[in-house]
C-alpha atoms as a PDB file:
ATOM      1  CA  UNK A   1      12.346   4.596  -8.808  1.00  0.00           C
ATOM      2  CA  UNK A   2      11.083   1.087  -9.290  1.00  0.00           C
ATOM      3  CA  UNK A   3       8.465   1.101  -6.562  1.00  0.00           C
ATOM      4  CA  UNK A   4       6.767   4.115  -8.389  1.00  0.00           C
ATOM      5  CA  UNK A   5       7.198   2.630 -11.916  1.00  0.00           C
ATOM      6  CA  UNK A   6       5.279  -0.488 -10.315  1.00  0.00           C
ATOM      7  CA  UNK A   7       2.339   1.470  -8.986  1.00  0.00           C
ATOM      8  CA  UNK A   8       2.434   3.088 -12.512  1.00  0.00           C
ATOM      9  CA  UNK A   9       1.521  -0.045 -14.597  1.00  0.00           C
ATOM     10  CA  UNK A  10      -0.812  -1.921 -11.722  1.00  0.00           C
ATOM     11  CA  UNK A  11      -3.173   0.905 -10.775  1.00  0.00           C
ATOM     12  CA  UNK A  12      -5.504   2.950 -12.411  1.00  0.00           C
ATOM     13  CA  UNK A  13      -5.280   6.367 -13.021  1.00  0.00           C
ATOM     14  CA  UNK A  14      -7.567   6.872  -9.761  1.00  0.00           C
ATOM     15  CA  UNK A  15      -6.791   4.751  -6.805  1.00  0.00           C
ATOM     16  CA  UNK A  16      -7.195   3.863  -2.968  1.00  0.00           C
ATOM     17  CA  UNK A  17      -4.900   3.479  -0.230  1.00  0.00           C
ATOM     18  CA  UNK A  18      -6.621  -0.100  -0.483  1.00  0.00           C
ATOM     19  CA  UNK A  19      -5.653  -0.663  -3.688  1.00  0.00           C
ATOM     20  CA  UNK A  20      -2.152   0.605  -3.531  1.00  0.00           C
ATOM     21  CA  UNK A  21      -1.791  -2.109  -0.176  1.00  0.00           C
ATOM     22  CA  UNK A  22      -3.067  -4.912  -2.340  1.00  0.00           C
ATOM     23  CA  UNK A  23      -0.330  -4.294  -5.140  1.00  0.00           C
ATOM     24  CA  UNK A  24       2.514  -4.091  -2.522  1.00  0.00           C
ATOM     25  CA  UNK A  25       0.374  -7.194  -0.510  1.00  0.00           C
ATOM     26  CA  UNK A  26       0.780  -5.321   2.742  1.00  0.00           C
ATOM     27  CA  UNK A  27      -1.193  -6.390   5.960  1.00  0.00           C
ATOM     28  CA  UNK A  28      -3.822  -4.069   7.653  1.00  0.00           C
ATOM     29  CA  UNK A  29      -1.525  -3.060  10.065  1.00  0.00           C
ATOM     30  CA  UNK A  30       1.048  -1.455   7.296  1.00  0.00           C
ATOM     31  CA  UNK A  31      -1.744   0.989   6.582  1.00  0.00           C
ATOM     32  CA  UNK A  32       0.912   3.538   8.084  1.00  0.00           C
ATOM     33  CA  UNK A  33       3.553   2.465   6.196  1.00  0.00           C
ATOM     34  CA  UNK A  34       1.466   2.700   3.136  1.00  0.00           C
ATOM     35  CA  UNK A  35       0.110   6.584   4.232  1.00  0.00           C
ATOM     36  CA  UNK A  36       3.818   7.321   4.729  1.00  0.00           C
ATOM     37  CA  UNK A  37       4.840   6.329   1.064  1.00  0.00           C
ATOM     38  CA  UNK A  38       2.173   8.310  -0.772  1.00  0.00           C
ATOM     39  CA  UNK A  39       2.663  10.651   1.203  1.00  0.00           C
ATOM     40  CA  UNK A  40       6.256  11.092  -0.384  1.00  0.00           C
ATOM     41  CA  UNK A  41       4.911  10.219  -3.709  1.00  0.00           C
ATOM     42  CA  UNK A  42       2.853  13.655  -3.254  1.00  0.00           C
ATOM     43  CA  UNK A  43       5.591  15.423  -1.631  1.00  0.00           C
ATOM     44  CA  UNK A  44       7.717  14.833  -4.694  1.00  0.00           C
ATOM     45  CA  UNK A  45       5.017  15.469  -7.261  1.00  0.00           C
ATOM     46  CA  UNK A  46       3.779  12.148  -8.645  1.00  0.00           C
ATOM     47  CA  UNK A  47       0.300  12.096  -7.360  1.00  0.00           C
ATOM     48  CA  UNK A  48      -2.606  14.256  -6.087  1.00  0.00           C
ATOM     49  CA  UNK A  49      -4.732  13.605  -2.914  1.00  0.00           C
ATOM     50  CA  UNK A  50      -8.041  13.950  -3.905  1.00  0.00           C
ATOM     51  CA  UNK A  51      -9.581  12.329  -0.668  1.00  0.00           C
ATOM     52  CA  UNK A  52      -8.675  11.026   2.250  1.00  0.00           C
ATOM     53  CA  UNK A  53      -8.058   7.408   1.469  1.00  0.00           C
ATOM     54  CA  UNK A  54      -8.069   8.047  -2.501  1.00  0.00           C
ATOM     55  CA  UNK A  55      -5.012   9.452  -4.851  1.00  0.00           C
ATOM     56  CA  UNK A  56      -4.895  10.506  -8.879  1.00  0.00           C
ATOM     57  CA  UNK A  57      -1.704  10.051 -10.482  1.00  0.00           C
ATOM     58  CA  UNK A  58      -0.389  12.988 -12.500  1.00  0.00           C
ATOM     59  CA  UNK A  59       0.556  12.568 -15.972  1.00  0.00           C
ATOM     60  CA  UNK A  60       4.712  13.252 -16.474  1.00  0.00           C
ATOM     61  CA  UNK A  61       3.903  13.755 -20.473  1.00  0.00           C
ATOM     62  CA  UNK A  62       2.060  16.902 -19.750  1.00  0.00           C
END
């Protein structure tokens, strides 16, 4: 999954939706787009929701 190995070197281990836009450089009006994607990223187990607009990755070497 090359998208998520991307997100795994650029962002911290705590991030924004804000964040996560900038590293993809998607508009203000993607915002949905972007929502949609983590959204799948929790769905299949790679991050948490913590907040609203921020995520935590989990660790795979746990």
């Amino acid at each position: 999954m090359g998208l998520y190995n991307l997100i795994e070197q650029l962002l911290p281990e705590n991030f924004s939706i804000y964040q996560f836009m900038a590293v993809l450089d998607m508009e203000r009006e993607d915002a949905r787009e972007a929502r949609n994607i983590l959204k799948q990223f929790y769905k299949r187990g790679y991050i948490h929701r913590i907040s609203k607009n921020m995520y935590q990755k989990i660790n795979s070497k746990q």
